[in-house]
C-alpha atoms as a PDB file:
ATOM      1  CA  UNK A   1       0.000   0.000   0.000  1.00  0.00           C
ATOM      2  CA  UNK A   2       1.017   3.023  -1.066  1.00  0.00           C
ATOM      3  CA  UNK A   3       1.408   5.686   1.569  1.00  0.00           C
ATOM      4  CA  UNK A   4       0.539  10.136   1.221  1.00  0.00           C
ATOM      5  CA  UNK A   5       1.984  12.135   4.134  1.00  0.00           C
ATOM      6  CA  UNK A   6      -0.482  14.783   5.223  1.00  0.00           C
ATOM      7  CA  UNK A   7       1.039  17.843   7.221  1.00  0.00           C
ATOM      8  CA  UNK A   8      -1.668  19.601   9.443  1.00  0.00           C
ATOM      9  CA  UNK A   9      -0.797  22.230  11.919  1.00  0.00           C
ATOM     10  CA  UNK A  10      -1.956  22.748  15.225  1.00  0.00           C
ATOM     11  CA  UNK A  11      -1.356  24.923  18.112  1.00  0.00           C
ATOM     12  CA  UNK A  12       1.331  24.025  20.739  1.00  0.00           C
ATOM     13  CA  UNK A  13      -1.090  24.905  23.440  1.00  0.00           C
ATOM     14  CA  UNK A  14      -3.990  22.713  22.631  1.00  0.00           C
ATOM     15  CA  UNK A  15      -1.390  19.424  22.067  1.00  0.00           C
ATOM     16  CA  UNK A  16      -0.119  20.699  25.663  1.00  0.00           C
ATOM     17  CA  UNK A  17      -3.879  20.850  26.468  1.00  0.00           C
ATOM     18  CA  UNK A  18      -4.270  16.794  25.576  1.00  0.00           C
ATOM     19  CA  UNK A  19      -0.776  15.728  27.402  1.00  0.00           C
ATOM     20  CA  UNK A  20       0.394  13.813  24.074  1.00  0.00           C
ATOM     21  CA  UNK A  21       3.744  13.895  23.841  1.00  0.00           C
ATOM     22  CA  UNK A  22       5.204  15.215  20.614  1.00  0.00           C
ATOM     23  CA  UNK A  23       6.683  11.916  19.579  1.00  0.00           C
ATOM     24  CA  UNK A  24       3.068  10.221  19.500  1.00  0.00           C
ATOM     25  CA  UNK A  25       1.336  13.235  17.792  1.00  0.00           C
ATOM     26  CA  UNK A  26       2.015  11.360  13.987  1.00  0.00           C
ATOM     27  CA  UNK A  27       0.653   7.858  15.201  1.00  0.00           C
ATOM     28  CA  UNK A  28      -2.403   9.610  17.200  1.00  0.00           C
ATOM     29  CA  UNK A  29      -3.515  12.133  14.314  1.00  0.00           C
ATOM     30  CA  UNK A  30      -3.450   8.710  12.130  1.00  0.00           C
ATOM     31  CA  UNK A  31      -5.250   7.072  14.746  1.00  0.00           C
ATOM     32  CA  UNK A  32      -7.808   9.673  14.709  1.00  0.00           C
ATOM     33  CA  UNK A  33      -8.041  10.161  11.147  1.00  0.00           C
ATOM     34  CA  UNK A  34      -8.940   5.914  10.633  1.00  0.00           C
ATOM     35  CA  UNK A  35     -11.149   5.958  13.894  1.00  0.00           C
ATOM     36  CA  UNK A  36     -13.123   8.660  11.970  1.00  0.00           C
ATOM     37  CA  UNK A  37     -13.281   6.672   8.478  1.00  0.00           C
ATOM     38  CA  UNK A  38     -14.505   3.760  10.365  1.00  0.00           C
ATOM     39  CA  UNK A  39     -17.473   5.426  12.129  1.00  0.00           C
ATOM     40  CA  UNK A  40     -18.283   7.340   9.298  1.00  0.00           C
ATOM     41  CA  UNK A  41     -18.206   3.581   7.707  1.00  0.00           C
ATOM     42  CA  UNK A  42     -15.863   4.415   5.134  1.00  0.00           C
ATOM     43  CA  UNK A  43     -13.361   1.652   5.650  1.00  0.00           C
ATOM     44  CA  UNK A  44     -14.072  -1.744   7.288  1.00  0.00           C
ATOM     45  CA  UNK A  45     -13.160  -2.761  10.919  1.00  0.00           C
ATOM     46  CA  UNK A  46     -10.371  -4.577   9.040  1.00  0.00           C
ATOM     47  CA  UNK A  47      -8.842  -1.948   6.637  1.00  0.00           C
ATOM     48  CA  UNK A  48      -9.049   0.337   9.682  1.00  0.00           C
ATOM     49  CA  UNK A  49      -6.660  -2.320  10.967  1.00  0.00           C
ATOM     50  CA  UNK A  50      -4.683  -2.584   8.128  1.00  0.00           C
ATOM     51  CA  UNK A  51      -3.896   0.888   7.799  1.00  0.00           C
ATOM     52  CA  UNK A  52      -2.988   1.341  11.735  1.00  0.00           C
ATOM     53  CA  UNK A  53      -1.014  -2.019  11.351  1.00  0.00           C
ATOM     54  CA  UNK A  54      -2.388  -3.889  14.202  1.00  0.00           C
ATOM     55  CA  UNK A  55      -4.651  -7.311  14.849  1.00  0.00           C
ATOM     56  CA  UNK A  56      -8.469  -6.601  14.041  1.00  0.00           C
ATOM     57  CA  UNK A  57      -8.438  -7.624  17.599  1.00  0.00           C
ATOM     58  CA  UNK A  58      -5.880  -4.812  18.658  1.00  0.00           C
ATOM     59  CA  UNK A  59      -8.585  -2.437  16.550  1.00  0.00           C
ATOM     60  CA  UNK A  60     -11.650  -3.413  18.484  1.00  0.00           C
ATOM     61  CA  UNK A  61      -9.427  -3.382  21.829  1.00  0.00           C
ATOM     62  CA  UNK A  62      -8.639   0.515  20.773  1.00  0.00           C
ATOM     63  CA  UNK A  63     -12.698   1.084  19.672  1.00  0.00           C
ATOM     64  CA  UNK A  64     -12.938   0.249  23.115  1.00  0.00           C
ATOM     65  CA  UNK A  65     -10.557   2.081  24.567  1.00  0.00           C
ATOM     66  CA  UNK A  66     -12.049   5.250  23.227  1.00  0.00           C
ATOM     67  CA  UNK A  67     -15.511   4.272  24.076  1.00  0.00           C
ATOM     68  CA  UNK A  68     -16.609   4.003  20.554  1.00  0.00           C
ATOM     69  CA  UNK A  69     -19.391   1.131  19.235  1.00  0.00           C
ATOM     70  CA  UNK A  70     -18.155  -1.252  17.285  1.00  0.00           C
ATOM     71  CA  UNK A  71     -22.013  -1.701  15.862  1.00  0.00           C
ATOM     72  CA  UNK A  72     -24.026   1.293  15.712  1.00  0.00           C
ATOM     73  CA  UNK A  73     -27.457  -0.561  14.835  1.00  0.00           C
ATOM     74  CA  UNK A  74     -30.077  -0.435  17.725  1.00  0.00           C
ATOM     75  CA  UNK A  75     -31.238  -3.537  19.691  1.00  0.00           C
ATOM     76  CA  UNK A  76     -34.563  -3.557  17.297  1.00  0.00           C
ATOM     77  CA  UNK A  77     -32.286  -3.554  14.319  1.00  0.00           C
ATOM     78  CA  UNK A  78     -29.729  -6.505  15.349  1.00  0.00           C
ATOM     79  CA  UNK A  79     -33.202  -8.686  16.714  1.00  0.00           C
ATOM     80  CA  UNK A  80     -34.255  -7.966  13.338  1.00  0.00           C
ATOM     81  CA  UNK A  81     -31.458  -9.077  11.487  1.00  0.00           C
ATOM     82  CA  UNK A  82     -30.836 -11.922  13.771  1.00  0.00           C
ATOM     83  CA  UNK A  83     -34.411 -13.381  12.690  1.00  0.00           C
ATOM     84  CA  UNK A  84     -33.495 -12.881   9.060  1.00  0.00           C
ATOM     85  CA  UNK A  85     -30.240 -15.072   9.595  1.00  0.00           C
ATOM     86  CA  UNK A  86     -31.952 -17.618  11.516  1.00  0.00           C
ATOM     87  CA  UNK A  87     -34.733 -17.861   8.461  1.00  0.00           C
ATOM     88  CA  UNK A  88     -32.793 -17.817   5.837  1.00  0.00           C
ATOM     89  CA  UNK A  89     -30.475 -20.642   7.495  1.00  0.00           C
ATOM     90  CA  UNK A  90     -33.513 -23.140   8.249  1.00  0.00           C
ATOM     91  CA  UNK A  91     -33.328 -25.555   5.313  1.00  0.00           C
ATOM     92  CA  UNK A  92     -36.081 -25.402   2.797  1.00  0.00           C
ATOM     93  CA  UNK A  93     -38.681 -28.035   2.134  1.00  0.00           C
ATOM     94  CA  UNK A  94     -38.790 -29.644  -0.587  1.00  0.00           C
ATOM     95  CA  UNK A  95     -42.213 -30.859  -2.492  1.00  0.00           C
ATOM     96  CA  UNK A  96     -42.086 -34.697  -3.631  1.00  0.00           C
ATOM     97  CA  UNK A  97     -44.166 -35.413  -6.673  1.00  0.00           C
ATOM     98  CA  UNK A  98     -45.707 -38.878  -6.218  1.00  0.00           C
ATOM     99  CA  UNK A  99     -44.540 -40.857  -8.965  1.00  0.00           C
ATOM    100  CA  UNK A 100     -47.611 -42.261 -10.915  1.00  0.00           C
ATOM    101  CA  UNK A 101     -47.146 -45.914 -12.126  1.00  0.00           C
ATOM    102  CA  UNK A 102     -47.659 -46.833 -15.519  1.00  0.00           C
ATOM    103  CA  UNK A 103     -50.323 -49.884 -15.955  1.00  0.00           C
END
């Protein structure tokens, strides 16, 4: 993957403001910009990943971390796709013809 370097400025006083220390500000504004993609849902749970190079797992842990959903549908909507799934994995039935004999 090809890689574009971005240079953003900010005031001295509002990094100060956070406590992150100037050596972390290049992995944390990346971290911010992919955490932003992803709830936006502009880039999978996986590319987000990708890009920060860490485990999906890793990912989720950091979703976490900042107290941001992984899923942003409501109970009603996950019940509701639930039941889909579970219908649409019940095998079908299948109609048997009863074979007429010949005489």
């Amino acid at each position: 993957m090809s890689a574009l370097k971005i240079e953003i400025e900010l005031p001295r006083d509002l990094m100060a403001a956070l406590n992150i220390p100037e050596s972390d500000l290049g992995r944390r504004a990346k971290e911010w910009v992919v955490l932003e993609l992803f709830q936006e849902g502009e880039i999978s749970a996986g590319k987000a990943a990708e890009i920060l190079g860490v485990s999906k797992a890793r990912f989720l842990d950091l979703l976490n971390l900042r107290k941001l959903p992984y899923l942003d549908a409501s109970p009603e909507e996950l019940a509701g796709d639930l039941a889909a799934a579970e219908a649409a994995a019940k095998p079908k039935r299948r109609t048997r013809k009863k074979a007429t004999a010949e005489v």
